[in-house]
PDB file of N, CA and C in Angstrom:
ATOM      1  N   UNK A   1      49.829   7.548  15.231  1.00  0.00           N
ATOM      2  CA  UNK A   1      48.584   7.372  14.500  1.00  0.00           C
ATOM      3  C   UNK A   1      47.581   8.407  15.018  1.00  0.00           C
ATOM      4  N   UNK A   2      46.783   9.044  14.111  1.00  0.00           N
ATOM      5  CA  UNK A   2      45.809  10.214  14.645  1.00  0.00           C
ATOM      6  C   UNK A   2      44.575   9.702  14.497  1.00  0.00           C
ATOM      7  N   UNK A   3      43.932  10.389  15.182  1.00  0.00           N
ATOM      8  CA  UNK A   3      42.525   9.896  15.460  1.00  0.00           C
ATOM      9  C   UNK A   3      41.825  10.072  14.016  1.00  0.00           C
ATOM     10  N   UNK A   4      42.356  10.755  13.583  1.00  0.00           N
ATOM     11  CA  UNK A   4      41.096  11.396  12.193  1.00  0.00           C
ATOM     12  C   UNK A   4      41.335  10.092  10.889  1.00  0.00           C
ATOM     13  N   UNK A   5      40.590   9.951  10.176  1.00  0.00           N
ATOM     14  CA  UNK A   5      39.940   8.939   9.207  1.00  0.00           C
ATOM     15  C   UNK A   5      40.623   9.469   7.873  1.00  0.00           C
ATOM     16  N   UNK A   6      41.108   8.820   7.646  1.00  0.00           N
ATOM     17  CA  UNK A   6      41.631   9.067   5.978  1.00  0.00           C
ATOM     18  C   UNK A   6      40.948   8.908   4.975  1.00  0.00           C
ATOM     19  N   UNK A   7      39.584   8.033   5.009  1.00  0.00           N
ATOM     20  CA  UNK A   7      38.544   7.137   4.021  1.00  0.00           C
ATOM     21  C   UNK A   7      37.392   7.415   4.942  1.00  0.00           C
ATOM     22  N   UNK A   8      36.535   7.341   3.854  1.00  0.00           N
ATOM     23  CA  UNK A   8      35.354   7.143   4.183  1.00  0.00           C
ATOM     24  C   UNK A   8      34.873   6.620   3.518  1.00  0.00           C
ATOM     25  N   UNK A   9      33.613   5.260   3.259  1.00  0.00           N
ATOM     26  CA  UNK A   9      32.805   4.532   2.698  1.00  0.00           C
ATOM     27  C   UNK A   9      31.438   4.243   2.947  1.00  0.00           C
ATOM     28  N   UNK A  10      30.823   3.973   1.841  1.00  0.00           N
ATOM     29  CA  UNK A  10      29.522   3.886   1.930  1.00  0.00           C
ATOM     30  C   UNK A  10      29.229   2.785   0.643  1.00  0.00           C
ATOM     31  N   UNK A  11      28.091   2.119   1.382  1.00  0.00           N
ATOM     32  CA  UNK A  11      27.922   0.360   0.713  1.00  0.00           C
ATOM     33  C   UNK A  11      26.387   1.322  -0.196  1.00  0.00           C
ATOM     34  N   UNK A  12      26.419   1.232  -0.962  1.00  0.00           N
ATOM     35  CA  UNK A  12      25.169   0.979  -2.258  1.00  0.00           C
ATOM     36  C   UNK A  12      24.797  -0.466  -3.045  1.00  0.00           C
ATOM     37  N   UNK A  13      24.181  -1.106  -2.601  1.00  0.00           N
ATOM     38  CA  UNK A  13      23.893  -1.897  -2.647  1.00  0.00           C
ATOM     39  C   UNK A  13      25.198  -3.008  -2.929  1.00  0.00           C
ATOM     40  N   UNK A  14      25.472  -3.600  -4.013  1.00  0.00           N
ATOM     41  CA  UNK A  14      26.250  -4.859  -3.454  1.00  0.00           C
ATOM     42  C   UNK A  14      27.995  -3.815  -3.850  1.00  0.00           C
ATOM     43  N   UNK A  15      27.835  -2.518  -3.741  1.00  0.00           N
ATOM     44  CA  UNK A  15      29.166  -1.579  -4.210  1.00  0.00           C
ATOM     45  C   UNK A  15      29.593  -1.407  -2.880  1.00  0.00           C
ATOM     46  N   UNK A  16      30.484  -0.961  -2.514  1.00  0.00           N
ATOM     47  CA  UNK A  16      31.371   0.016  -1.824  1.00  0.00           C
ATOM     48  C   UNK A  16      32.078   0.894  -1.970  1.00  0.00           C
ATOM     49  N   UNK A  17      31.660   2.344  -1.910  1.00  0.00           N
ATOM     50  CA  UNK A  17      32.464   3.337  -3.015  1.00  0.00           C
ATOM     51  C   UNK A  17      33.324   4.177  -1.254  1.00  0.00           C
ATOM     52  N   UNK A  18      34.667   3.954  -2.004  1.00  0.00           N
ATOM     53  CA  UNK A  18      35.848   4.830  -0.794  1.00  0.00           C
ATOM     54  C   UNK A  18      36.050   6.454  -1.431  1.00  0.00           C
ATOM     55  N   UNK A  19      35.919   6.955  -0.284  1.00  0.00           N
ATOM     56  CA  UNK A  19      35.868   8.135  -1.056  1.00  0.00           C
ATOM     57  C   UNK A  19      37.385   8.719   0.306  1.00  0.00           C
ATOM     58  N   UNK A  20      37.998  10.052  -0.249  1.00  0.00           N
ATOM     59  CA  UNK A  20      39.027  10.603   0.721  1.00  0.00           C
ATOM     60  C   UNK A  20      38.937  11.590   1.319  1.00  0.00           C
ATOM     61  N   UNK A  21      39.283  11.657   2.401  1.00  0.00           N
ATOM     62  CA  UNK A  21      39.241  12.629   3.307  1.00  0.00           C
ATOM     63  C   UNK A  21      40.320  14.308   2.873  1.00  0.00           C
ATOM     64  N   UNK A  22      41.424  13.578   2.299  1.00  0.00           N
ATOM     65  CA  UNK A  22      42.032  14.398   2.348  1.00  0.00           C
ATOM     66  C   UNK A  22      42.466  14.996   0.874  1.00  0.00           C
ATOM     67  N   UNK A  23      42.633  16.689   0.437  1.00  0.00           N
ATOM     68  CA  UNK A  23      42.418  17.119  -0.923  1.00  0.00           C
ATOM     69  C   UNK A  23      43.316  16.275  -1.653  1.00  0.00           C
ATOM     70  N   UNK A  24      44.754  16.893  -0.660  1.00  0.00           N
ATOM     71  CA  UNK A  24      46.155  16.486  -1.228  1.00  0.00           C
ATOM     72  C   UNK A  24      46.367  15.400  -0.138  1.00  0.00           C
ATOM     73  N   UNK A  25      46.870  14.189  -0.914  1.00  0.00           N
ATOM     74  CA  UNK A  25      47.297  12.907  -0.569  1.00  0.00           C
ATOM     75  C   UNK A  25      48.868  12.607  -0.701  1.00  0.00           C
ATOM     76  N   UNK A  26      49.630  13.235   0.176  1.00  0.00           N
ATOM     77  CA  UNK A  26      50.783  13.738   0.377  1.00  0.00           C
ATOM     78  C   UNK A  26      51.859  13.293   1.852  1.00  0.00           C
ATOM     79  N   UNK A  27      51.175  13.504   2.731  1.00  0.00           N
ATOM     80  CA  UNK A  27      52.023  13.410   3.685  1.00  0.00           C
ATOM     81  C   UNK A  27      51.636  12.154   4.362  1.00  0.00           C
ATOM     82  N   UNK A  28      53.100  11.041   3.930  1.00  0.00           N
ATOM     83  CA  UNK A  28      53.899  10.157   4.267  1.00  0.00           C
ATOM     84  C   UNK A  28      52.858   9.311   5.291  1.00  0.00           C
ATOM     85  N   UNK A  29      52.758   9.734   6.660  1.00  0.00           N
ATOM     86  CA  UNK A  29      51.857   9.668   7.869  1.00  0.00           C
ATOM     87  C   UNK A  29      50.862   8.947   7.626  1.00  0.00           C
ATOM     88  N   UNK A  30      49.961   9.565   6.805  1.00  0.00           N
ATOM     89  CA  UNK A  30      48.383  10.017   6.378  1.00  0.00           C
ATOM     90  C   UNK A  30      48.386   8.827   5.221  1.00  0.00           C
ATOM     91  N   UNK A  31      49.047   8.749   4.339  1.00  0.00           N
ATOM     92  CA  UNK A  31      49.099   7.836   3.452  1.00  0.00           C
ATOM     93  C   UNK A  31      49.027   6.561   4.133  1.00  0.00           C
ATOM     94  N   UNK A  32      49.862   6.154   5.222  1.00  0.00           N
ATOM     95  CA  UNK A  32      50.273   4.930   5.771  1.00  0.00           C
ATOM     96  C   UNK A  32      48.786   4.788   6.197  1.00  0.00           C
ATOM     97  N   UNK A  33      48.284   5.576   6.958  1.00  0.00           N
ATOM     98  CA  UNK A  33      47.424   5.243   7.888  1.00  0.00           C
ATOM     99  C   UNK A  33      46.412   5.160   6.889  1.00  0.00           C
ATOM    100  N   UNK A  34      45.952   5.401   5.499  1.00  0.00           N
ATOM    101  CA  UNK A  34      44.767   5.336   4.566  1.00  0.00           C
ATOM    102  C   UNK A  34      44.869   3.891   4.253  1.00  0.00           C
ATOM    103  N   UNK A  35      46.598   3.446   3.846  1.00  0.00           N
ATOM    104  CA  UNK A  35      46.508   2.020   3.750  1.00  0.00           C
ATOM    105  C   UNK A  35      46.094   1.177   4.926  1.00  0.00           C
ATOM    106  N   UNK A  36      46.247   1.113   6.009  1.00  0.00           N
ATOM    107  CA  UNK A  36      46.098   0.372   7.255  1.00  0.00           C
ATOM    108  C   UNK A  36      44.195   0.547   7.454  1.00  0.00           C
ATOM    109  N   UNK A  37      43.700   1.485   6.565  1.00  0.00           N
ATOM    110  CA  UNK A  37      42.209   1.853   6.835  1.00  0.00           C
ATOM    111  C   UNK A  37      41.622   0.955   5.624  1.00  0.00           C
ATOM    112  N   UNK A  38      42.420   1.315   4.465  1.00  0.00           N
ATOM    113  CA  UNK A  38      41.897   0.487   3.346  1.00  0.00           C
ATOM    114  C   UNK A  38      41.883  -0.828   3.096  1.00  0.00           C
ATOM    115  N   UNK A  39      43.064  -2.031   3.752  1.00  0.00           N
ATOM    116  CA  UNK A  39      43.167  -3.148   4.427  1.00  0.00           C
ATOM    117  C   UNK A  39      42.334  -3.520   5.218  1.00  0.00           C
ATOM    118  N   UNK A  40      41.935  -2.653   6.299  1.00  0.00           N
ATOM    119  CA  UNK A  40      40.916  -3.013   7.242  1.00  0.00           C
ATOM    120  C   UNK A  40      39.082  -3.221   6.570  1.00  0.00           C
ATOM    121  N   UNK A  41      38.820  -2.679   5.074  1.00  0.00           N
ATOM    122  CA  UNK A  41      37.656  -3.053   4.696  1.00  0.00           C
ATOM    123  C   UNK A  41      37.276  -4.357   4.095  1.00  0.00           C
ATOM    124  N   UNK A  42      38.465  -4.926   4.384  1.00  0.00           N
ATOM    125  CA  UNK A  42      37.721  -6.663   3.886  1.00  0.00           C
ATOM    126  C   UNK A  42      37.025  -7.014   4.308  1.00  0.00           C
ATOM    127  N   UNK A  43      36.827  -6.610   5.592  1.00  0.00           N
ATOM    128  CA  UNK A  43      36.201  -7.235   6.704  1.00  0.00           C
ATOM    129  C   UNK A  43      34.436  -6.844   6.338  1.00  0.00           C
ATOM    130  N   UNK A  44      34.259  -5.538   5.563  1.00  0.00           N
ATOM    131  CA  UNK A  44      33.137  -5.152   5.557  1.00  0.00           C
ATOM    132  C   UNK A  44      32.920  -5.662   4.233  1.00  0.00           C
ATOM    133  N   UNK A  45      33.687  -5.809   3.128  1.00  0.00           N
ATOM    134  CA  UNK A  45      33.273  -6.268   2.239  1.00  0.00           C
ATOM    135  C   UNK A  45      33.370  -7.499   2.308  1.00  0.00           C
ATOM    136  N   UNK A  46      33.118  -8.410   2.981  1.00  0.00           N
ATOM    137  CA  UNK A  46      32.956 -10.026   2.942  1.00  0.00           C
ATOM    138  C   UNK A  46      31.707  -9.854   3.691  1.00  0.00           C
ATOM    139  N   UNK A  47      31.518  -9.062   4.722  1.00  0.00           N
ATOM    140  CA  UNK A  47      30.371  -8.901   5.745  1.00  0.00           C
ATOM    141  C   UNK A  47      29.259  -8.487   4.634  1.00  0.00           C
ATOM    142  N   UNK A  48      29.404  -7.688   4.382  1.00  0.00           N
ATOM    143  CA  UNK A  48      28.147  -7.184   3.635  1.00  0.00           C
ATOM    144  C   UNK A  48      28.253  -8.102   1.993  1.00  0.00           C
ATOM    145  N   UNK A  49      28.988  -8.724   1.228  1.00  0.00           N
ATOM    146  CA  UNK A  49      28.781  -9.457   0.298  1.00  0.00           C
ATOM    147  C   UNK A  49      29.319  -8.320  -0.963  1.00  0.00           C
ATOM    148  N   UNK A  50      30.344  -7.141  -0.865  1.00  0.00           N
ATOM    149  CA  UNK A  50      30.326  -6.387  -1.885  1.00  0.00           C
ATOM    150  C   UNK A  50      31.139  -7.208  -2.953  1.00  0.00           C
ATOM    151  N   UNK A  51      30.154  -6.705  -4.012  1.00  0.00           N
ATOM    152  CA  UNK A  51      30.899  -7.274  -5.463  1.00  0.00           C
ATOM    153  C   UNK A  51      32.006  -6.272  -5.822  1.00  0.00           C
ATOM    154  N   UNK A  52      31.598  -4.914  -5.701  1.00  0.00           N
ATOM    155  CA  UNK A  52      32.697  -3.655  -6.496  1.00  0.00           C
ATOM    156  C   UNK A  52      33.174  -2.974  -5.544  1.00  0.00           C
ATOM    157  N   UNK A  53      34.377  -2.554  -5.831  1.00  0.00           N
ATOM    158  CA  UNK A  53      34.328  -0.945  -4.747  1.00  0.00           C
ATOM    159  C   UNK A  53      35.180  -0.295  -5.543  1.00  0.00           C
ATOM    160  N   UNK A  54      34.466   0.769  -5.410  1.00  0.00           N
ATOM    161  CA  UNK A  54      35.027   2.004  -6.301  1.00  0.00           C
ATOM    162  C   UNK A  54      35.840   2.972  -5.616  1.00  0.00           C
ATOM    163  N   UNK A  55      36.878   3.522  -5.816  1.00  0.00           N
ATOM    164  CA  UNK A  55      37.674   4.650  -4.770  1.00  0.00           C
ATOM    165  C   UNK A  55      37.005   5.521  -5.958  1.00  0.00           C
ATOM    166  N   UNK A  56      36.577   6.860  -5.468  1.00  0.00           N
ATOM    167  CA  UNK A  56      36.065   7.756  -5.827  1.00  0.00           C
ATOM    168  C   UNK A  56      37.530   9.306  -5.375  1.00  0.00           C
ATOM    169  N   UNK A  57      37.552   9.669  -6.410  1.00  0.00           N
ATOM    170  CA  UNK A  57      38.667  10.655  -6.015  1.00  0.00           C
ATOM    171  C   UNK A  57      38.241  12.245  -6.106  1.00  0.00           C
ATOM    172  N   UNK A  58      36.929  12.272  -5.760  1.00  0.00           N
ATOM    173  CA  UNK A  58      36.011  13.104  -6.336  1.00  0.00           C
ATOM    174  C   UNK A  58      36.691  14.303  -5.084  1.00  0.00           C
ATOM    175  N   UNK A  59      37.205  15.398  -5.089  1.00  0.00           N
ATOM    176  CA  UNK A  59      37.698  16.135  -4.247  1.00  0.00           C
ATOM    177  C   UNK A  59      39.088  16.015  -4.041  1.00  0.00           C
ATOM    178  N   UNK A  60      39.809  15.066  -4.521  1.00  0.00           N
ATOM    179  CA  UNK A  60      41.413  15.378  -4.879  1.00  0.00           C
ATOM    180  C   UNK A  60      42.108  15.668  -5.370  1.00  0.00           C
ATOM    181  N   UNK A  61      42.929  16.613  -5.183  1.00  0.00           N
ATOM    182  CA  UNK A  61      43.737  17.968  -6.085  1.00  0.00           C
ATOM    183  C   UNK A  61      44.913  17.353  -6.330  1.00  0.00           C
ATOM    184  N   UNK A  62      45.673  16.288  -5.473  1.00  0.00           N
ATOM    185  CA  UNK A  62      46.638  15.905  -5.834  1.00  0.00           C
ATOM    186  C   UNK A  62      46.758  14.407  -4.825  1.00  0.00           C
ATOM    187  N   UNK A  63      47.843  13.721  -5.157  1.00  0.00           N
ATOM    188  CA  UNK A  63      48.111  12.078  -4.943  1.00  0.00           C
ATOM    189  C   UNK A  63      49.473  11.761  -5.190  1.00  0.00           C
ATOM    190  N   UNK A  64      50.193  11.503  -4.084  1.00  0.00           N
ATOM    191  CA  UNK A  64      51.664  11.279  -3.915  1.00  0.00           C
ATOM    192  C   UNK A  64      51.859   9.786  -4.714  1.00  0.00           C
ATOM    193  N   UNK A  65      53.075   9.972  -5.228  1.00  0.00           N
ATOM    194  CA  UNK A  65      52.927   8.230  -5.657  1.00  0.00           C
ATOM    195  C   UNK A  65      53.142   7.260  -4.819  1.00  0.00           C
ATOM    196  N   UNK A  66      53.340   7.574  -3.328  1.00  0.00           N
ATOM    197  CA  UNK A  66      53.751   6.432  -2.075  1.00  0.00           C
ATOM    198  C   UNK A  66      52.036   6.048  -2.249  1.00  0.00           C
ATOM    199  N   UNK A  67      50.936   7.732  -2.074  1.00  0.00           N
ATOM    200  CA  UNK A  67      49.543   6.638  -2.075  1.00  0.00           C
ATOM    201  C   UNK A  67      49.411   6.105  -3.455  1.00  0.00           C
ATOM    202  N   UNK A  68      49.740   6.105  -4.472  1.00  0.00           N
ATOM    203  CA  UNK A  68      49.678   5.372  -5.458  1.00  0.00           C
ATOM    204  C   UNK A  68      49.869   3.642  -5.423  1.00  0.00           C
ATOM    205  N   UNK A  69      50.658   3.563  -4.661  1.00  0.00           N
ATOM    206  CA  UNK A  69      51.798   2.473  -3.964  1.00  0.00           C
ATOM    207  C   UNK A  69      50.653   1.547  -3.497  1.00  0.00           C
ATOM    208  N   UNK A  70      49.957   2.445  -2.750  1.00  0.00           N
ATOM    209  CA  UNK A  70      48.866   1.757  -1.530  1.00  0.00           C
ATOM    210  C   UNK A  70      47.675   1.663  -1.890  1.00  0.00           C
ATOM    211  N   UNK A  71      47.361   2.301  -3.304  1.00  0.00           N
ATOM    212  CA  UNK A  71      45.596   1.693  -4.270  1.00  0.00           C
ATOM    213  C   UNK A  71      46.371   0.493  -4.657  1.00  0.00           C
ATOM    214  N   UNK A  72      47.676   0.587  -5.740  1.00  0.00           N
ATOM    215  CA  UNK A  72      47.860  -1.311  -5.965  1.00  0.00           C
ATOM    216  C   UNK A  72      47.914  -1.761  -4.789  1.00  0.00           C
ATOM    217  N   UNK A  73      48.271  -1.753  -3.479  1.00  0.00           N
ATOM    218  CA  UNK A  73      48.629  -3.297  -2.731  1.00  0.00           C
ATOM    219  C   UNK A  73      47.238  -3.127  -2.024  1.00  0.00           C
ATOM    220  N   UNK A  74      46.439  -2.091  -2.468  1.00  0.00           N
ATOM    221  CA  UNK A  74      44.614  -2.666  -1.767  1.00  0.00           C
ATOM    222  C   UNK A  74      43.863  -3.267  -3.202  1.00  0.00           C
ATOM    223  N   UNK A  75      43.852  -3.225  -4.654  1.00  0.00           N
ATOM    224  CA  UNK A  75      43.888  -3.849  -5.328  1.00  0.00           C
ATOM    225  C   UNK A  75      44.035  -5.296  -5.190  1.00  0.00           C
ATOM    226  N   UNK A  76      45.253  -5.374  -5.164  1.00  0.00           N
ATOM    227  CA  UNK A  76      45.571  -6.902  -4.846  1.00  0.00           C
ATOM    228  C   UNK A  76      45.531  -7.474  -3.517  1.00  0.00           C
ATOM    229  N   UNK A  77      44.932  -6.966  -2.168  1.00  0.00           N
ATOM    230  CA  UNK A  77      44.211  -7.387  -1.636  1.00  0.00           C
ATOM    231  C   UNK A  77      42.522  -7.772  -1.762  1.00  0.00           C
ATOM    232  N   UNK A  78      42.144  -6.922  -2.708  1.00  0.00           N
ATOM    233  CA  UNK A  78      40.965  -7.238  -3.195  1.00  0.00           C
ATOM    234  C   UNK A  78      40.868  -8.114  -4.357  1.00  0.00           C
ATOM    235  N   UNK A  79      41.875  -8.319  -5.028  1.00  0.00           N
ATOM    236  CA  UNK A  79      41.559  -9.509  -5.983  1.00  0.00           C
ATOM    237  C   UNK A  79      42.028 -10.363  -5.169  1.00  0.00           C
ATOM    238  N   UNK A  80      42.768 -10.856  -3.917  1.00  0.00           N
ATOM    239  CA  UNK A  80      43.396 -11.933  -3.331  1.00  0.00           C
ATOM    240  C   UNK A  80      41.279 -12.529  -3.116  1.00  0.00           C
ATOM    241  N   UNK A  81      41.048 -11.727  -2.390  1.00  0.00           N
ATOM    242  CA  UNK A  81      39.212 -12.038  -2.180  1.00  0.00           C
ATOM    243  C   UNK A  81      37.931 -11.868  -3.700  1.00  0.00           C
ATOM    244  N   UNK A  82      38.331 -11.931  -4.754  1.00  0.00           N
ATOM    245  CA  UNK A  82      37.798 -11.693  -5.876  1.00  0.00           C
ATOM    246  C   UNK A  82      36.576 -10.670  -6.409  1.00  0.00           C
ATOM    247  N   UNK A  83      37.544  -9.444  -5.693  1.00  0.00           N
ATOM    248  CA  UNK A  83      36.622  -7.879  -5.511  1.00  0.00           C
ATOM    249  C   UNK A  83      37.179  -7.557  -6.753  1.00  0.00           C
ATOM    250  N   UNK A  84      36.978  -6.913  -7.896  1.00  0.00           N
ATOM    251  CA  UNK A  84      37.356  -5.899  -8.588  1.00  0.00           C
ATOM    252  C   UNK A  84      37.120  -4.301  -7.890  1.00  0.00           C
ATOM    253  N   UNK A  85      38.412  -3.684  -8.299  1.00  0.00           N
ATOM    254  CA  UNK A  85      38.508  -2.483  -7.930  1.00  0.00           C
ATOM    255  C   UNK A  85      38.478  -1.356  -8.850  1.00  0.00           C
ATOM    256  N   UNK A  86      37.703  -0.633  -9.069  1.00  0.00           N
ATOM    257  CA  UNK A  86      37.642   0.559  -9.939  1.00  0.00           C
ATOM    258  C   UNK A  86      37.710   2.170  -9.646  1.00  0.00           C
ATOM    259  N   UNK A  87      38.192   3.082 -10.341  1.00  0.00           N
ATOM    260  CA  UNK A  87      37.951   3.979  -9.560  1.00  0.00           C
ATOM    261  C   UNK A  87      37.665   5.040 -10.688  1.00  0.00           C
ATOM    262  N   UNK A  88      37.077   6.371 -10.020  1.00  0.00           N
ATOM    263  CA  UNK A  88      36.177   6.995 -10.808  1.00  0.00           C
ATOM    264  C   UNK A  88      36.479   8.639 -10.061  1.00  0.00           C
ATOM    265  N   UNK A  89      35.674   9.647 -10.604  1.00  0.00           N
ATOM    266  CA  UNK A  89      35.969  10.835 -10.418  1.00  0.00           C
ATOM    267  C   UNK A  89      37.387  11.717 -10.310  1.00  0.00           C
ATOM    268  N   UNK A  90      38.048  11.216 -11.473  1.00  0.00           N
ATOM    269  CA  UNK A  90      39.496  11.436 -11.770  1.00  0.00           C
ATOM    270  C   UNK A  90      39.802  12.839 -11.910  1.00  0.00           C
ATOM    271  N   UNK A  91      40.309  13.766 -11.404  1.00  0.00           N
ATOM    272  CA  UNK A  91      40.653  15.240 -12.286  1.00  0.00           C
ATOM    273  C   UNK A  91      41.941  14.686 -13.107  1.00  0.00           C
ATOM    274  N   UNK A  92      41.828  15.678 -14.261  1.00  0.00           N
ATOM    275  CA  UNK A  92      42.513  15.057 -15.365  1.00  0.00           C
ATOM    276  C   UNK A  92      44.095  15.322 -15.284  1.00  0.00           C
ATOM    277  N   UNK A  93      44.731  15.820 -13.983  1.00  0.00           N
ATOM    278  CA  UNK A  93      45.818  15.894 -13.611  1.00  0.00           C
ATOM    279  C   UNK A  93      46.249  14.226 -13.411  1.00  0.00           C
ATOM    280  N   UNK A  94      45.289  14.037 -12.585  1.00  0.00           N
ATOM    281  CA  UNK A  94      45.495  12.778 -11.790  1.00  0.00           C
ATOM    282  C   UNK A  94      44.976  11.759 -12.395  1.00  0.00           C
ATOM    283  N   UNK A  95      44.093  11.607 -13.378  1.00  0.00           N
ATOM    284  CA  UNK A  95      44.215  10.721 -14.861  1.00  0.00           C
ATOM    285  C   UNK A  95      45.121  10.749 -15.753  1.00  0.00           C
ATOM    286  N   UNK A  96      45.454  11.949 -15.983  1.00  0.00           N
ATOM    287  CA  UNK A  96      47.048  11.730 -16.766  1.00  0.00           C
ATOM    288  C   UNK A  96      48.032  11.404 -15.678  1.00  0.00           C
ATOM    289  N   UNK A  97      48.320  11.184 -14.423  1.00  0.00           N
ATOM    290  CA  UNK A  97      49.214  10.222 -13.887  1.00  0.00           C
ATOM    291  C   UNK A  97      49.165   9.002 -13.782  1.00  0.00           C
ATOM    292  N   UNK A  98      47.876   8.284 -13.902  1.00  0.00           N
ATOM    293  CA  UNK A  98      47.209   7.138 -14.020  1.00  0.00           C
ATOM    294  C   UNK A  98      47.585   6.680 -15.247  1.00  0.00           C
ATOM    295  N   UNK A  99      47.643   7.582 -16.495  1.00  0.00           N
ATOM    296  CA  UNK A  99      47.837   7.143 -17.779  1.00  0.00           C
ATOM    297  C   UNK A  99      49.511   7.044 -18.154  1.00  0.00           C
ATOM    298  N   UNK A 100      49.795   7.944 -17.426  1.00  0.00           N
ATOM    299  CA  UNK A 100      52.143   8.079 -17.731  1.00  0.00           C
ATOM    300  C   UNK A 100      51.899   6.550 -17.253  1.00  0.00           C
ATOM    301  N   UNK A 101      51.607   6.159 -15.881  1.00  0.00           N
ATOM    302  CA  UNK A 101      51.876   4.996 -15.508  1.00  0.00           C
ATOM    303  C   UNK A 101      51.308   3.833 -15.347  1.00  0.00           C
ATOM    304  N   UNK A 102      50.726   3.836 -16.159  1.00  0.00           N
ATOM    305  CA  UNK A 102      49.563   2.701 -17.125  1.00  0.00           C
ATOM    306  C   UNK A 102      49.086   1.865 -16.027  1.00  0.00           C
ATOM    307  N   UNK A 103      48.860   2.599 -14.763  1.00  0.00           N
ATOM    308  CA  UNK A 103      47.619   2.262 -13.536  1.00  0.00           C
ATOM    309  C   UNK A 103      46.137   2.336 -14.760  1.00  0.00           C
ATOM    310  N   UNK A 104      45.990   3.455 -15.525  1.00  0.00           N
ATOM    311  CA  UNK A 104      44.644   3.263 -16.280  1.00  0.00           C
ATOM    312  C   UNK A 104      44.559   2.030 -16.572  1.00  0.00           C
ATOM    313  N   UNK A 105      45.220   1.117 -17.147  1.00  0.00           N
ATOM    314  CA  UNK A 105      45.202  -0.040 -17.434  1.00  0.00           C
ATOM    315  C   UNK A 105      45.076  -1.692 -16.224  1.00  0.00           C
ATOM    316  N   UNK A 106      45.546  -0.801 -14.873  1.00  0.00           N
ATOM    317  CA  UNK A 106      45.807  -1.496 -13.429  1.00  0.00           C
ATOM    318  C   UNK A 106      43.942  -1.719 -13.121  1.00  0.00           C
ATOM    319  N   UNK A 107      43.771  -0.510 -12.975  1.00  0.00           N
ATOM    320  CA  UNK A 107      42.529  -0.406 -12.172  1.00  0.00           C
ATOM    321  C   UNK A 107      41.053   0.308 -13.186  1.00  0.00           C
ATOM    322  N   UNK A 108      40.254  -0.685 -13.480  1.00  0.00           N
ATOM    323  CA  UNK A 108      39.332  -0.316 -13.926  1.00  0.00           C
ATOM    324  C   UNK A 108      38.851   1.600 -13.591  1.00  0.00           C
ATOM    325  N   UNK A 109      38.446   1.958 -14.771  1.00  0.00           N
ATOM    326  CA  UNK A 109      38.120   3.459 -14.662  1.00  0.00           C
ATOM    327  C   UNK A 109      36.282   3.297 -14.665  1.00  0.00           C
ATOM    328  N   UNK A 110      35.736   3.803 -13.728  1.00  0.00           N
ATOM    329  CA  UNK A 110      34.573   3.801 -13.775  1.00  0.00           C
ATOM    330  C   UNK A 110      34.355   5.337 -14.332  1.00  0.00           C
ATOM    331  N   UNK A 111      32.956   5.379 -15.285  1.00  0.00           N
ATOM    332  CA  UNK A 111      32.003   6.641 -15.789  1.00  0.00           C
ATOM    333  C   UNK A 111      31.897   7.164 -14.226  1.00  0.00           C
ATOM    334  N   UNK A 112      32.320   8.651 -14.244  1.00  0.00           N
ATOM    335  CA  UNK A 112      32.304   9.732 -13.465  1.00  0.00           C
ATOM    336  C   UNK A 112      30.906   9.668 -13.197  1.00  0.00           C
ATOM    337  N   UNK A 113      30.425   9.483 -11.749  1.00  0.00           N
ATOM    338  CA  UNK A 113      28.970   9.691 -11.627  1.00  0.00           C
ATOM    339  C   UNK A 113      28.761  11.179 -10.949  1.00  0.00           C
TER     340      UNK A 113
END
């Protein structure tokens, strides 16, 4: 496990928008450890009372489908706690992979802010 952060978040009022560290979301490692980071925010979203959290993909060129793997099973850790999860700032590479595999339909698409 490496010291460096895969996610980063920031609470706007009752939101939590995850944003990524890394362009390409690729290596195996890095993926694991984004899930084990993204699991670990329940804790802040029960603490702070968030209603939404948005993964923001605003700076990613590409997305392995293992992390694909690991937005559904943080999804359904967040509906296990009755968070809706949305996500937003799609490049349209990575919206048309969302759309082949009817994740558009999984995970709410938020308006690109």
């Amino acid at each position: 496990m490496s010291d460096m952060q895969r996610i980063r978040n920031q609470i706007q009022g009752d939101k939590l928008i995850v944003g990524f560290e890394d362009r390409k979301i690729i290596v195996p490692e890095a993926i694991d450890e984004m899930g084990r980071e993204m699991a670990s925010l329940t804790d802040v979203i029960e603490k702070h009372s968030i209603k939404t959290v948005s993964l923001d993909f605003q700076g990613v060129d590409f997305c392995a489908s293992s992390a694909l793997r690991q937005l559904i099973v943080f999804k359904k850790q967040l509906g296990d706690i009755g968070v809706p999860l949305l996500v937003r700032n799609l490049r349209p590479e990575i919206r048309e992979v969302f759309r082949i595999t009817r994740l558009d339909q999984t995970f709410g698409m938020e308006d690109e802010v």
